[in-house]
PDB file of N, CA and C in Angstrom:
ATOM      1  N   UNK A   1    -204.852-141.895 160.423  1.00  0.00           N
ATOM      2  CA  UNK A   1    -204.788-142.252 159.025  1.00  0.00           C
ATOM      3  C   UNK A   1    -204.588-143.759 158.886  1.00  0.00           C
ATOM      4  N   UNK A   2    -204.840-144.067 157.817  1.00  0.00           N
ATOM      5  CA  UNK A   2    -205.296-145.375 157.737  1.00  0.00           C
ATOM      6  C   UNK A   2    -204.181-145.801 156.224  1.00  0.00           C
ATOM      7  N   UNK A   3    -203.848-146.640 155.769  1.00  0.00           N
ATOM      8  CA  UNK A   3    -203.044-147.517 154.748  1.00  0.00           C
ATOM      9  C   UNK A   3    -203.603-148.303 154.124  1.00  0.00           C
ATOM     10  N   UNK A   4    -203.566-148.726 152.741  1.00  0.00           N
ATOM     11  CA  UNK A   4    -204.227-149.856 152.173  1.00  0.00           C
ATOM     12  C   UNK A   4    -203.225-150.855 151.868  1.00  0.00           C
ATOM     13  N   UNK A   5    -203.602-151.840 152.772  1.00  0.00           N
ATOM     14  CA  UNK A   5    -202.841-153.487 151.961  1.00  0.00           C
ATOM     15  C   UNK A   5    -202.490-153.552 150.853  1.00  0.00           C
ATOM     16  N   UNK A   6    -203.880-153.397 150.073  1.00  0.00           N
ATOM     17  CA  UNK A   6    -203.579-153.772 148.737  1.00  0.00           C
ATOM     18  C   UNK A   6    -203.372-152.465 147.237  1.00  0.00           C
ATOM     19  N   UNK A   7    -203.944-151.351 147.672  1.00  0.00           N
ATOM     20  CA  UNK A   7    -203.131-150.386 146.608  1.00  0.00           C
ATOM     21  C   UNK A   7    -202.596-149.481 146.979  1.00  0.00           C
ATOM     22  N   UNK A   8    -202.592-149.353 148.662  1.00  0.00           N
ATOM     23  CA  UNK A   8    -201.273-148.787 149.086  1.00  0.00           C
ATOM     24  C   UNK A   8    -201.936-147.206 149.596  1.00  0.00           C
ATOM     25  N   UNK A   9    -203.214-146.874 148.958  1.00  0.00           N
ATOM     26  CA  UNK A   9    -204.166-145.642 149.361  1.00  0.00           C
ATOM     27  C   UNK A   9    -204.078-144.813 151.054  1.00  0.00           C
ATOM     28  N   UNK A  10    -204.230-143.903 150.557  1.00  0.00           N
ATOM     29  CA  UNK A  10    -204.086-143.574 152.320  1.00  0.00           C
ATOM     30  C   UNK A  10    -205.376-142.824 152.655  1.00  0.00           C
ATOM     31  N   UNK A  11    -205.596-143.022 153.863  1.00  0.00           N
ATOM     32  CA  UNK A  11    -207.273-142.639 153.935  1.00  0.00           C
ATOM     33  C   UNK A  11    -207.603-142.670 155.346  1.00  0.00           C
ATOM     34  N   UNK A  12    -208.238-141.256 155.650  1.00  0.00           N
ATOM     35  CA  UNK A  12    -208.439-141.184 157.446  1.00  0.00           C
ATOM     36  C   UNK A  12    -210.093-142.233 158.067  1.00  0.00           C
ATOM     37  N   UNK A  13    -211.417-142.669 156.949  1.00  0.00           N
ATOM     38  CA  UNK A  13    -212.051-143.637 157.450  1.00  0.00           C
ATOM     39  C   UNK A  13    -212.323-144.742 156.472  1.00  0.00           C
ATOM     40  N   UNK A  14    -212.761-145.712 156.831  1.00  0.00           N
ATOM     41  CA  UNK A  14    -213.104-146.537 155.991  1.00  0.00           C
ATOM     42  C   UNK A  14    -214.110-146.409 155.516  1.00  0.00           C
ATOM     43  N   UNK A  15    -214.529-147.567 154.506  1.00  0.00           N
ATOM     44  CA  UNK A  15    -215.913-147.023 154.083  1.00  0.00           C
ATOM     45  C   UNK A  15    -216.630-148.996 154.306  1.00  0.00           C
ATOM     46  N   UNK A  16    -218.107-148.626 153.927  1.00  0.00           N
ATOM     47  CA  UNK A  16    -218.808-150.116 154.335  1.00  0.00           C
ATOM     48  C   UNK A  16    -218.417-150.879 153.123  1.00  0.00           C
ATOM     49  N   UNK A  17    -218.394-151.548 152.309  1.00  0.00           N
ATOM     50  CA  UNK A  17    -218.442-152.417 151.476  1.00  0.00           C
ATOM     51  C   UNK A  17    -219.633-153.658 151.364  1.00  0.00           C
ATOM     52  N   UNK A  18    -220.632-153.583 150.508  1.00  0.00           N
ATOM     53  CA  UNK A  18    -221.255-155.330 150.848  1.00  0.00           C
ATOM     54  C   UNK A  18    -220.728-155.867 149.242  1.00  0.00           C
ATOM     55  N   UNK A  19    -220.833-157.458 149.751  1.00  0.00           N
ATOM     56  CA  UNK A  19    -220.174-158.071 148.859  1.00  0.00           C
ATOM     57  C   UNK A  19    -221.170-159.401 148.656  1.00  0.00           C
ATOM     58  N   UNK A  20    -220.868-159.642 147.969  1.00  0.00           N
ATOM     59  CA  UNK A  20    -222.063-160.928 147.366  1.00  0.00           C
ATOM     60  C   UNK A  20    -221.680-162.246 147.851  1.00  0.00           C
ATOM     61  N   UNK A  21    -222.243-163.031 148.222  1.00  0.00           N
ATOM     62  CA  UNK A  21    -221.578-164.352 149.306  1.00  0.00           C
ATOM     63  C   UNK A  21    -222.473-165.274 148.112  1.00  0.00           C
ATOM     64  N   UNK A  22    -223.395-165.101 147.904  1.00  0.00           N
ATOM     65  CA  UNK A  22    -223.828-165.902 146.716  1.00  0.00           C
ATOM     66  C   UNK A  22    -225.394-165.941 146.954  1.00  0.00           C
ATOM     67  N   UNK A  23    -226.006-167.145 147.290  1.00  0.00           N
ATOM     68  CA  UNK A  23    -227.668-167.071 147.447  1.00  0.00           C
ATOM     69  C   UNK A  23    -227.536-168.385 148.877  1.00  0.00           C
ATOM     70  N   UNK A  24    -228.576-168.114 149.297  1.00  0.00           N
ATOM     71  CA  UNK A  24    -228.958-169.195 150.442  1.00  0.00           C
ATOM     72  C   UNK A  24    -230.883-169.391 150.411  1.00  0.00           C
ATOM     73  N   UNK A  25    -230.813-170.538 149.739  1.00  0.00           N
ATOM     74  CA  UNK A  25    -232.245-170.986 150.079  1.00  0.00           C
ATOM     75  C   UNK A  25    -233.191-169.701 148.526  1.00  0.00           C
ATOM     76  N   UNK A  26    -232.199-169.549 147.748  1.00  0.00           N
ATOM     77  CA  UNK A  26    -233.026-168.909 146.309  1.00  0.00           C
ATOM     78  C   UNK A  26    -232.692-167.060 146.708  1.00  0.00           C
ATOM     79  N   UNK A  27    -232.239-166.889 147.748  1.00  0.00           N
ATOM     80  CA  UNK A  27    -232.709-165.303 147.909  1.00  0.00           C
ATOM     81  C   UNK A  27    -230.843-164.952 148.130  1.00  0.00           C
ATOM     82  N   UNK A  28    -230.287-163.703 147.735  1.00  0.00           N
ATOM     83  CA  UNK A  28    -229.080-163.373 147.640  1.00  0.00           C
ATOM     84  C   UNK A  28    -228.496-162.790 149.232  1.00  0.00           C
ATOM     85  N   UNK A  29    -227.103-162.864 149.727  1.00  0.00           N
ATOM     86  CA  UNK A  29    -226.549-163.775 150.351  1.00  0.00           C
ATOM     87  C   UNK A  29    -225.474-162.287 150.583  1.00  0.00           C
ATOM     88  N   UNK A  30    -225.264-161.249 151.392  1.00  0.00           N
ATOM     89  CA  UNK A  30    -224.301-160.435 151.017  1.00  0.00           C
ATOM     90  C   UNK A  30    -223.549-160.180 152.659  1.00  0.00           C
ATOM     91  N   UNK A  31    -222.415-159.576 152.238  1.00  0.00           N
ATOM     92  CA  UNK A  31    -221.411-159.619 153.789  1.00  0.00           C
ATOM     93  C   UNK A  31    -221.465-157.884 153.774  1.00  0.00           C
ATOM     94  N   UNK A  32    -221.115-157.661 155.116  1.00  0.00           N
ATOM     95  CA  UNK A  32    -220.652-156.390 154.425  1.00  0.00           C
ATOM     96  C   UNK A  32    -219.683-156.022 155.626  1.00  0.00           C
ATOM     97  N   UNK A  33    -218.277-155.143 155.170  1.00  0.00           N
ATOM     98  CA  UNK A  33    -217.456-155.375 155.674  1.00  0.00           C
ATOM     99  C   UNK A  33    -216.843-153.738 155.433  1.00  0.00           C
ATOM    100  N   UNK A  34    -215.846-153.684 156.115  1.00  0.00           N
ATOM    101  CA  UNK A  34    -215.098-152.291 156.086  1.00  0.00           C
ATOM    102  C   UNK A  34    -213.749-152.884 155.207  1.00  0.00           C
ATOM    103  N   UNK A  35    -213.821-151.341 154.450  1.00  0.00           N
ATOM    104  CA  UNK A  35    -212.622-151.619 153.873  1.00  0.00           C
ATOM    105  C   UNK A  35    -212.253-150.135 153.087  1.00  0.00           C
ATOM    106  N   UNK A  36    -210.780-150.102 152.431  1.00  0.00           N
ATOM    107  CA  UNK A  36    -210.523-148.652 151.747  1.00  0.00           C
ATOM    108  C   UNK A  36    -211.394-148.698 151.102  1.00  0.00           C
ATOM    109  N   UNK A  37    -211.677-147.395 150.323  1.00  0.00           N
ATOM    110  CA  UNK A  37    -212.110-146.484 150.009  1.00  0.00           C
ATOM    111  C   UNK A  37    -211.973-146.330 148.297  1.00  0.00           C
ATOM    112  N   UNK A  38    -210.982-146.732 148.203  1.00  0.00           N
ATOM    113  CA  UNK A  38    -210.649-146.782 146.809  1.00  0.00           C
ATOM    114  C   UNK A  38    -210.364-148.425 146.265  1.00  0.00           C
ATOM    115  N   UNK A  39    -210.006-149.653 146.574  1.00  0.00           N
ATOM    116  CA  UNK A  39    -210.141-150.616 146.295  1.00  0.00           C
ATOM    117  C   UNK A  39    -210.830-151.976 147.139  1.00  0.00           C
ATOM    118  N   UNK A  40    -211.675-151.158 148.379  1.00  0.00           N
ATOM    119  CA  UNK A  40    -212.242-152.230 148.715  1.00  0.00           C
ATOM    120  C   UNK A  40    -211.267-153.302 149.648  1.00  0.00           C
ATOM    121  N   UNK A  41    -209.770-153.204 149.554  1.00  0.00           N
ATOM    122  CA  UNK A  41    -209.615-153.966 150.139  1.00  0.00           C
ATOM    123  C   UNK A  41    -208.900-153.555 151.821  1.00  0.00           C
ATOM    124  N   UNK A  42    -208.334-154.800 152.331  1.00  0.00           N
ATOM    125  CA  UNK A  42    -207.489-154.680 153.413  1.00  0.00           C
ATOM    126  C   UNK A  42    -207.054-153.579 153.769  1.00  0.00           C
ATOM    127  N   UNK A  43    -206.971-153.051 155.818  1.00  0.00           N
ATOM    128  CA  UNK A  43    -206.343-151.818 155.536  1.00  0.00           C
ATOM    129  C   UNK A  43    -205.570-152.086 157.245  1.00  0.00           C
ATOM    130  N   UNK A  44    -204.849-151.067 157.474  1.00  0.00           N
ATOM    131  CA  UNK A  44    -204.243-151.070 158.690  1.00  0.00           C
ATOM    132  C   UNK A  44    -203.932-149.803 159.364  1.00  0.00           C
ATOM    133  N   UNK A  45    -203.753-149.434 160.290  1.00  0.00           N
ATOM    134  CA  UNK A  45    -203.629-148.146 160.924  1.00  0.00           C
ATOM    135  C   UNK A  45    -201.840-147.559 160.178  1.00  0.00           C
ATOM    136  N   UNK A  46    -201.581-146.517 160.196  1.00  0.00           N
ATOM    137  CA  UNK A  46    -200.114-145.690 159.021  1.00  0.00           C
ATOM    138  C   UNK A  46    -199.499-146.516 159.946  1.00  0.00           C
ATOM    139  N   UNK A  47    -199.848-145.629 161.182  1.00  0.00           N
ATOM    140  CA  UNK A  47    -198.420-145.923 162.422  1.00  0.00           C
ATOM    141  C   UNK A  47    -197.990-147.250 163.156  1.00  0.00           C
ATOM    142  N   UNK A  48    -199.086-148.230 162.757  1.00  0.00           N
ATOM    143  CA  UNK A  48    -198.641-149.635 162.776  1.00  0.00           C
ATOM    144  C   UNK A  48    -197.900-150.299 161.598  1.00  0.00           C
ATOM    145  N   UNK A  49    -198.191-149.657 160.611  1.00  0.00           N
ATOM    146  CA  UNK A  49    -197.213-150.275 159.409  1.00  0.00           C
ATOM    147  C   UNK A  49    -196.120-149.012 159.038  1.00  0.00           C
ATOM    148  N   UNK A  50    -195.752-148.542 159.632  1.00  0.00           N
ATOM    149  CA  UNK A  50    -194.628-147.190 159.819  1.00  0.00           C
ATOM    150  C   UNK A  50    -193.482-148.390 160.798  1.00  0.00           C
ATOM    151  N   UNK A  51    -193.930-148.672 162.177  1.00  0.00           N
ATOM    152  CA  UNK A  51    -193.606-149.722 162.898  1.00  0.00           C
ATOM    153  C   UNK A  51    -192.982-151.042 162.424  1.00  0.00           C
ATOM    154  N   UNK A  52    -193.919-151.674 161.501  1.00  0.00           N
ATOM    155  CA  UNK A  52    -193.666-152.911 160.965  1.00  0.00           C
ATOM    156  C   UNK A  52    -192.352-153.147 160.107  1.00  0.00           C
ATOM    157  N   UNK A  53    -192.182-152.141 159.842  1.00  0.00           N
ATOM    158  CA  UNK A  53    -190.626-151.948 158.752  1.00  0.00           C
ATOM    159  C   UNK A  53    -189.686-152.401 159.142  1.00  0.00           C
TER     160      UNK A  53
END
């Protein structure tokens, strides 16, 4: 299981995310990255931030 940084979500995979980096040379420009599931952002394994406390 997995933790979210930022809204705290709990979730066994991530999901892909692409995100818009902007344009390069007229044509659009995107990243794409793992992240929760429900806000896209930051995440960390439970039992490493169970640990971190």
């Amino acid at each position: 299981m997995y933790i979210c940084q930022c809204c705290g979500g709990r979730f066994e995979t991530p999901v892909l995310w692409r995100e818009s980096r902007g344009e390069y040379f007229g044509y659009p420009v995107y990243e794409e990255v793992l992240g929760c599931p429900y806000c896209g952002g930051s995440y960390e394994n439970e039992a490493v931030a169970d640990n971190s406390q």
